[in-house]
C-alpha atoms as a PDB file:
ATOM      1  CA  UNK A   1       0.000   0.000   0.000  1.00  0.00           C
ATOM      2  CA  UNK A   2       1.054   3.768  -0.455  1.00  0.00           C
ATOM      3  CA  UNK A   3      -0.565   6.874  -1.262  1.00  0.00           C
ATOM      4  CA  UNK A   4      -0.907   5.919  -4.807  1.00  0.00           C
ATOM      5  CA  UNK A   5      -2.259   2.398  -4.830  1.00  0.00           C
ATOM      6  CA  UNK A   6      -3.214  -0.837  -3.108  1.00  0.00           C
ATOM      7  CA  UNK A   7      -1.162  -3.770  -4.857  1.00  0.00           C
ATOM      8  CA  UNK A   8      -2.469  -6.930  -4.832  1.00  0.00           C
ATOM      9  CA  UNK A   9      -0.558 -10.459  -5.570  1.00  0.00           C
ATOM     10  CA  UNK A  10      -2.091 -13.134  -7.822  1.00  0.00           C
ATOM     11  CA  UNK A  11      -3.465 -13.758 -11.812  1.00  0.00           C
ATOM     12  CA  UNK A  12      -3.967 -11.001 -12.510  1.00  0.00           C
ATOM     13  CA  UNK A  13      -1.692  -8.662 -10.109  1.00  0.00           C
ATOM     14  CA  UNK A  14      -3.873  -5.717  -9.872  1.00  0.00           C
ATOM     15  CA  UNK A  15      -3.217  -1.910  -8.450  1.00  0.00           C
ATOM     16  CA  UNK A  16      -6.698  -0.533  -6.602  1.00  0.00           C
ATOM     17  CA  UNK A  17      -7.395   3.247  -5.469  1.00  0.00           C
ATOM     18  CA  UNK A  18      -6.676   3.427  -2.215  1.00  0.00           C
ATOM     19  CA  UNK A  19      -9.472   5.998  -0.992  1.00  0.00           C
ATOM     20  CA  UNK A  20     -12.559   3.520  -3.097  1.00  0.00           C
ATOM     21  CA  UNK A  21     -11.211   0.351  -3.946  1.00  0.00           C
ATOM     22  CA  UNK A  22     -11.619   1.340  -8.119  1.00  0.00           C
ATOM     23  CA  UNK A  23      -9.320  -1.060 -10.441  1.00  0.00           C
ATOM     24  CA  UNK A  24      -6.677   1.413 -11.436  1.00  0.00           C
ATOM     25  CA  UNK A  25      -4.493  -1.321 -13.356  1.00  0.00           C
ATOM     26  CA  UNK A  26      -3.685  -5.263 -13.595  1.00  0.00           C
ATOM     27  CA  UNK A  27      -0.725  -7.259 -15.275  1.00  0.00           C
ATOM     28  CA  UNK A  28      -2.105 -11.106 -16.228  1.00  0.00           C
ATOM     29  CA  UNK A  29       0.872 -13.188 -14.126  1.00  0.00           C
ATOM     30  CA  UNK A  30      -0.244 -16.793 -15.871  1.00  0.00           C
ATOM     31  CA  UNK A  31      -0.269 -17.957 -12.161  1.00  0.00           C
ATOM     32  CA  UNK A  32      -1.840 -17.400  -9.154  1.00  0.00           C
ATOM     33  CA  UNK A  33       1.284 -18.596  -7.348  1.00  0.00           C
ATOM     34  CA  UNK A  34       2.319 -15.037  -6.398  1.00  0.00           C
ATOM     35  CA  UNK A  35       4.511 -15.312  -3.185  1.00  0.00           C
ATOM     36  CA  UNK A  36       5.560 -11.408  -2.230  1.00  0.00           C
ATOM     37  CA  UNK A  37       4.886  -8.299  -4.235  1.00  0.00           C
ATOM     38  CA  UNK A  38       7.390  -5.340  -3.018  1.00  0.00           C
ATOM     39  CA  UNK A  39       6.682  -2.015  -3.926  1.00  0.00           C
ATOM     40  CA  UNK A  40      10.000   0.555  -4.226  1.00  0.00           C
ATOM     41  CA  UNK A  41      10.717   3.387  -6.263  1.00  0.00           C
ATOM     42  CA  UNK A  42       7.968   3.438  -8.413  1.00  0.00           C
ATOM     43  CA  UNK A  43       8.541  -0.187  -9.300  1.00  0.00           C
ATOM     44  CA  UNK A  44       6.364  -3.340  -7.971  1.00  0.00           C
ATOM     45  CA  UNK A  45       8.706  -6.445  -7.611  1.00  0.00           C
ATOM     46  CA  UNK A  46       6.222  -9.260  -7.896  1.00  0.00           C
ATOM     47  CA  UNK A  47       7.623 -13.359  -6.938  1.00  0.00           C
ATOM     48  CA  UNK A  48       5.865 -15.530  -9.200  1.00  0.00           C
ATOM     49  CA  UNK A  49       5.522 -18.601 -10.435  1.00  0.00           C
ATOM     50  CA  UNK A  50       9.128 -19.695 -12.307  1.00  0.00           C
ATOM     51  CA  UNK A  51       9.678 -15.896 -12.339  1.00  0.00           C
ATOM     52  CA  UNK A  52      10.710 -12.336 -10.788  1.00  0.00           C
ATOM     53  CA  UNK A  53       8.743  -9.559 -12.413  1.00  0.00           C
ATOM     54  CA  UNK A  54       8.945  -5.732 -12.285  1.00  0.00           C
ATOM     55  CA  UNK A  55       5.993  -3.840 -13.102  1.00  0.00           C
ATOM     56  CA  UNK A  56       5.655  -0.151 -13.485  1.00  0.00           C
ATOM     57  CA  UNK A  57       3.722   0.585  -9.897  1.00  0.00           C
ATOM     58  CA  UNK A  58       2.005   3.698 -12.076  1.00  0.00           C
ATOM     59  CA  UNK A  59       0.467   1.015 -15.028  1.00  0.00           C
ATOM     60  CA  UNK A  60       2.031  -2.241 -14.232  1.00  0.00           C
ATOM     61  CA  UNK A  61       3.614  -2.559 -17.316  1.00  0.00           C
ATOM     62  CA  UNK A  62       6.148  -5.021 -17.831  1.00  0.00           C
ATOM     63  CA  UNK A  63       9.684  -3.826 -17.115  1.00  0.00           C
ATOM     64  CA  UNK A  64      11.742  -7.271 -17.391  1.00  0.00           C
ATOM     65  CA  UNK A  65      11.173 -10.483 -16.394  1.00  0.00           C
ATOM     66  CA  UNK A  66      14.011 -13.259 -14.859  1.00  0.00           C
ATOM     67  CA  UNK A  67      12.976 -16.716 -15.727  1.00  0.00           C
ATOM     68  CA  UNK A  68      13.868 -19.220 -12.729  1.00  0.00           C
ATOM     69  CA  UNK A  69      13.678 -23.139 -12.415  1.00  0.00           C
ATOM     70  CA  UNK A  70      11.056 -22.954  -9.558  1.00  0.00           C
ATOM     71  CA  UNK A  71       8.415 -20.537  -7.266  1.00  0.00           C
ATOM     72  CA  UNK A  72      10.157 -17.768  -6.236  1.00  0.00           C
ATOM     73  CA  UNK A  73       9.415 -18.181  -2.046  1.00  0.00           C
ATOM     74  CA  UNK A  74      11.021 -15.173  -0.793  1.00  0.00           C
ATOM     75  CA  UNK A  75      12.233 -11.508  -2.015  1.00  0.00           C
ATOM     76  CA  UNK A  76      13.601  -8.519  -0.644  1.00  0.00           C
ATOM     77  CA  UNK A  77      15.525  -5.512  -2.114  1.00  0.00           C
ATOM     78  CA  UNK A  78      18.369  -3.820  -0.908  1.00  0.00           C
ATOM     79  CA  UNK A  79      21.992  -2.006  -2.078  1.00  0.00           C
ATOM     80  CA  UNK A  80      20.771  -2.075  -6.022  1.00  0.00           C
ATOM     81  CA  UNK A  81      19.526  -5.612  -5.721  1.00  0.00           C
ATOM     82  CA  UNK A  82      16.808  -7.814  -5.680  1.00  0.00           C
ATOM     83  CA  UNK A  83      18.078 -10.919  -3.177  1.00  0.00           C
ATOM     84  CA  UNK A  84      15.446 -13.918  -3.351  1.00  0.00           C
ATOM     85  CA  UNK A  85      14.970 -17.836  -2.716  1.00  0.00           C
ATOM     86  CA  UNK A  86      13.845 -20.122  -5.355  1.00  0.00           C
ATOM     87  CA  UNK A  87      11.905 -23.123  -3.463  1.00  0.00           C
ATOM     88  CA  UNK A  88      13.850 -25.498  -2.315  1.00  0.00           C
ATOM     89  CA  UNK A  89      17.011 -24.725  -4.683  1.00  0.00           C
ATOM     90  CA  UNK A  90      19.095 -21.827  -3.847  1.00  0.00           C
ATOM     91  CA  UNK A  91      19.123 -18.015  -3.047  1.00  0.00           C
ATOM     92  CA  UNK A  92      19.684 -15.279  -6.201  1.00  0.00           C
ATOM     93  CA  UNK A  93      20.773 -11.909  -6.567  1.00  0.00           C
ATOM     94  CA  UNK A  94      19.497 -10.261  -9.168  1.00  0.00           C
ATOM     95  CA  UNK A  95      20.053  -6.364 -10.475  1.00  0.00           C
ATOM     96  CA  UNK A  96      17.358  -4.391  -9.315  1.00  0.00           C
ATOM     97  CA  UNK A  97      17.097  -1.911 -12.024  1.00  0.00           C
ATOM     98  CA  UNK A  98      17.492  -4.450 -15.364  1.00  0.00           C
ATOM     99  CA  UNK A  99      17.086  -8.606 -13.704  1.00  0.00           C
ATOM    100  CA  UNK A 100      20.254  -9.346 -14.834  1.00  0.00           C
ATOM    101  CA  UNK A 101      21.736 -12.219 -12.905  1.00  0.00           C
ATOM    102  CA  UNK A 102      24.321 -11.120 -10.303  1.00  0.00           C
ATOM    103  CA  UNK A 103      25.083 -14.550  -8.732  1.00  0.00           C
ATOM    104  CA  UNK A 104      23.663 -17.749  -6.666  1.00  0.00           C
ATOM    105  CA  UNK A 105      24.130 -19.366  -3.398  1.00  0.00           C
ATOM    106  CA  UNK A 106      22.998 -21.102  -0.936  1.00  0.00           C
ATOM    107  CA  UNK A 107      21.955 -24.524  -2.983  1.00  0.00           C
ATOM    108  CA  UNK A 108      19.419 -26.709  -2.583  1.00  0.00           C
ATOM    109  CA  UNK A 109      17.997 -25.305   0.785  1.00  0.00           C
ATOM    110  CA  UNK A 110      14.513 -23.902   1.215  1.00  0.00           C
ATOM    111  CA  UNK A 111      14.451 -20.599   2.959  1.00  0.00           C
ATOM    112  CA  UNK A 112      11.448 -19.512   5.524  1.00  0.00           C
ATOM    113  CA  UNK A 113      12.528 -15.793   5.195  1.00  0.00           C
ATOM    114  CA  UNK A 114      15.243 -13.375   3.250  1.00  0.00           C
ATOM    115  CA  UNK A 115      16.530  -9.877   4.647  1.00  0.00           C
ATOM    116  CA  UNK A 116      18.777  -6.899   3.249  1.00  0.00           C
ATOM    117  CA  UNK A 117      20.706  -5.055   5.882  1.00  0.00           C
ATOM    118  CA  UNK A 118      22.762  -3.106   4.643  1.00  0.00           C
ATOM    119  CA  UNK A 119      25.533  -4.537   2.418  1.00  0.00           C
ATOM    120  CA  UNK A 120      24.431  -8.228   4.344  1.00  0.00           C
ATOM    121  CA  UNK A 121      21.625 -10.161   3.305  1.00  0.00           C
ATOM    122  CA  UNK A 122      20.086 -12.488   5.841  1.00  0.00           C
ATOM    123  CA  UNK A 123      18.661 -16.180   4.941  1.00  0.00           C
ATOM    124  CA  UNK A 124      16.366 -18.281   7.119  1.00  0.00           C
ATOM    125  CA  UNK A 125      16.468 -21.578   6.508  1.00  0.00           C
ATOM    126  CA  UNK A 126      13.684 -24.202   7.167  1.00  0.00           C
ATOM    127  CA  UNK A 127      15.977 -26.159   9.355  1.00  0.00           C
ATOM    128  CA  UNK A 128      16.244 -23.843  11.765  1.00  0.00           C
ATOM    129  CA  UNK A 129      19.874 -22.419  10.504  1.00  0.00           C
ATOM    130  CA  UNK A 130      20.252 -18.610   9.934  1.00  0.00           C
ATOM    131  CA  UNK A 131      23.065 -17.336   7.566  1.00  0.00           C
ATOM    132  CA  UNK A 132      24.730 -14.160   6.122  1.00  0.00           C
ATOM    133  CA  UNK A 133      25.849 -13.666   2.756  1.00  0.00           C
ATOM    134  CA  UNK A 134      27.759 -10.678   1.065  1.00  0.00           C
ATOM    135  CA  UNK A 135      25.217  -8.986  -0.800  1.00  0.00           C
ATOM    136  CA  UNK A 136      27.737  -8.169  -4.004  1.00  0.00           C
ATOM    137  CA  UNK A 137      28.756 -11.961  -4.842  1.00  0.00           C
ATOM    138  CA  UNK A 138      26.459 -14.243  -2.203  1.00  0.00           C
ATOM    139  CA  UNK A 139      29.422 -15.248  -0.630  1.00  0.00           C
ATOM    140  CA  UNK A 140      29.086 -16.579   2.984  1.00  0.00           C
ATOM    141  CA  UNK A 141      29.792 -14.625   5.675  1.00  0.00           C
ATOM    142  CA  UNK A 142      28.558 -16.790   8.419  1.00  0.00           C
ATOM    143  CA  UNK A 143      25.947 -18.788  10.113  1.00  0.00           C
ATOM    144  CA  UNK A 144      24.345 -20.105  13.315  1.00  0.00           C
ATOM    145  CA  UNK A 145      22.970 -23.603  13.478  1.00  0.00           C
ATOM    146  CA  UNK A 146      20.138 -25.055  15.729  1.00  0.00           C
ATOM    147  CA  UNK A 147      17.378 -22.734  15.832  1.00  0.00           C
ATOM    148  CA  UNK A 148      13.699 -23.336  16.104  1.00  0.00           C
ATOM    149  CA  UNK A 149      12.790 -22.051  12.347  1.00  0.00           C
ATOM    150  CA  UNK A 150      12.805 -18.635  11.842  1.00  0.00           C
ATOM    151  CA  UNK A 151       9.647 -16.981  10.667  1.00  0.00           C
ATOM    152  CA  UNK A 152      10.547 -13.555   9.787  1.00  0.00           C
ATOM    153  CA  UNK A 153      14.182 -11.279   9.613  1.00  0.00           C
ATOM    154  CA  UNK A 154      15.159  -7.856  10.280  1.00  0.00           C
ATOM    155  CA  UNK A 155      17.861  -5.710  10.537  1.00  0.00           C
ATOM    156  CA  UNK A 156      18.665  -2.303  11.598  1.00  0.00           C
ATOM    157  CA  UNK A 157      22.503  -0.576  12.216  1.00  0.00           C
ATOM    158  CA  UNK A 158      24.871  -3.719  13.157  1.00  0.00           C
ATOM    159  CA  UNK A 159      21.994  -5.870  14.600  1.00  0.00           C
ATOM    160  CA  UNK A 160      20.099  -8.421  12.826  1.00  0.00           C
ATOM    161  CA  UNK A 161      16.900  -9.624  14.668  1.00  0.00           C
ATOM    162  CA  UNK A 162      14.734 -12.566  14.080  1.00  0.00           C
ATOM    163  CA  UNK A 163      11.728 -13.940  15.078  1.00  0.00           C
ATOM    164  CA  UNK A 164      11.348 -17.837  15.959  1.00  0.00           C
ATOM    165  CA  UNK A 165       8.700 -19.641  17.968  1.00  0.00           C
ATOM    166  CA  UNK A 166       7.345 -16.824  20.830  1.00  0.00           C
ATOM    167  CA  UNK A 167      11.124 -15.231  21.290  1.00  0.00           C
ATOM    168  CA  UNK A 168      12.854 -12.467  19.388  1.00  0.00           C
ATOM    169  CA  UNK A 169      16.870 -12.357  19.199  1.00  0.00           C
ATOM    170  CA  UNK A 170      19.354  -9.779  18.370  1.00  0.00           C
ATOM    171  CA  UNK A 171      22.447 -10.640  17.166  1.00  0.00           C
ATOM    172  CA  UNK A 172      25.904  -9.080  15.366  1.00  0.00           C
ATOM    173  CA  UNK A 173      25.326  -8.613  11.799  1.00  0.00           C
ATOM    174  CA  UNK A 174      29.053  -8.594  11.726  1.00  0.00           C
ATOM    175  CA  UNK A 175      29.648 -12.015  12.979  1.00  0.00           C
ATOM    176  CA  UNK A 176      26.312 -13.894  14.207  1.00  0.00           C
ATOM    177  CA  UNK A 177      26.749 -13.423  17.547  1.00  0.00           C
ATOM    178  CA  UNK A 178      24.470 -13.101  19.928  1.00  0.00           C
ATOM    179  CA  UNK A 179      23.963 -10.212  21.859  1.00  0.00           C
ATOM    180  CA  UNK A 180      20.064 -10.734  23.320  1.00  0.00           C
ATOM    181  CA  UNK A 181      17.335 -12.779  23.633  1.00  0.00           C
ATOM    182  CA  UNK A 182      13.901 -11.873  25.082  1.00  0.00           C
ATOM    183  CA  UNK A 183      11.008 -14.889  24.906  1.00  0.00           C
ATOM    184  CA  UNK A 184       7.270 -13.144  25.025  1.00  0.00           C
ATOM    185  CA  UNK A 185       5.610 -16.389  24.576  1.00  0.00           C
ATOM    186  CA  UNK A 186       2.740 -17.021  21.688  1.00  0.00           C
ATOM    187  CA  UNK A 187       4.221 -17.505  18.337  1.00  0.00           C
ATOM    188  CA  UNK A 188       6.045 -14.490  16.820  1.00  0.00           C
ATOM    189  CA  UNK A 189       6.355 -15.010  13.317  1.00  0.00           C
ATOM    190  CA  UNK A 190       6.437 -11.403  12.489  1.00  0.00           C
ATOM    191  CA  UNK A 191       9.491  -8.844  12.751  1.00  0.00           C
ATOM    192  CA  UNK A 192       9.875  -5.232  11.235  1.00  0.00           C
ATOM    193  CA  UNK A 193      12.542  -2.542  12.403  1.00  0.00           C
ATOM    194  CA  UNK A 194      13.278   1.152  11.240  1.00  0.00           C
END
């Protein structure tokens, strides 16, 4: 949502007035399997089905398009790029301005959540593992085993935080570390910082 539309995932992907709900635009996807849309600069990043697409946010006109082997699960944007997971195959960086392909990583995992911070990006894995990649070349920075999966990443400054079962942890962005913990019981699954 922002002050110019409502942005809705699916076949078709469709951009509503805000203030009445009027059909301002759609853009036929071919698939219903639409996993994220993100909305920045004036450009909609939409995870489909076997593809990333960019859509104009003013018409949703087609901008490019970067073919993949499978769903695309996860996507976030962040230092020029567009940093997603392909189900159950590996994590992708692509330019954020043309698709290109900037590199891979991270193969043949399945990732719950993916997170830009900076020049880090963050990768949950269904196992319960949480890792940190470079963001210009996907190479790995680090990682912390054993975790309860993680629902949902953040980051803010030098501190990554994410969300597992009902606790929240902080830890170095620089080197995984842990620096707190706080348990609020219920099931957090959710985490957002500024």
């Amino acid at each position: 949502v922002d002050s110019s539309g409502i942005y809705l995932g699916g076949d078709p992907v469709r951009r509503l007035d805000p203030d009445d709900g009027t059909l301002l635009a759609e853009f036929a996807t071919g698939s219903a399997n639409v996993s994220a849309v993100v909305l920045d600069g004036g450009v909609l990043y939409v995870a489909g089905n076997e593809e990333l697409l960019a859509l104009s946010a003013t018409n949703l006109s087609l901008l490019w398009a970067l073919d993949t082997s499978a769903p695309v699960d996860n996507l976030t944007l962040g230092s020029g790029v567009v940093f997603f997971s392909v189900l159950g195959e590996e994590l992708v960086l692509a330019d954020q301005n043309t698709g290109d392909l900037l590199g891979t990583g991270g193969q043949g995992e399945v990732y719950e959540a993916v997170a830009s911070v900076g020049d880090v990006l963050l990768a949950a894995r269904t196992d319960g593992a949480l890792a940190a990649f470079d963001a210009s070349d996907l190479e790995p920075l680090w990682e912390v085993e054993g975790l309860t999966p993680v629902w949902d990443l953040a980051g803010a400054g030098s501190t990554a935080f994410y969300a597992h079962g009902g606790i929240i942890e902080g830890v170095a962005l620089e080197t995984g570390g842990q620096l707190w913990s706080r348990e609020f019981g219920g099931d957090t699954v959710s985490v957002e910082s500024l």
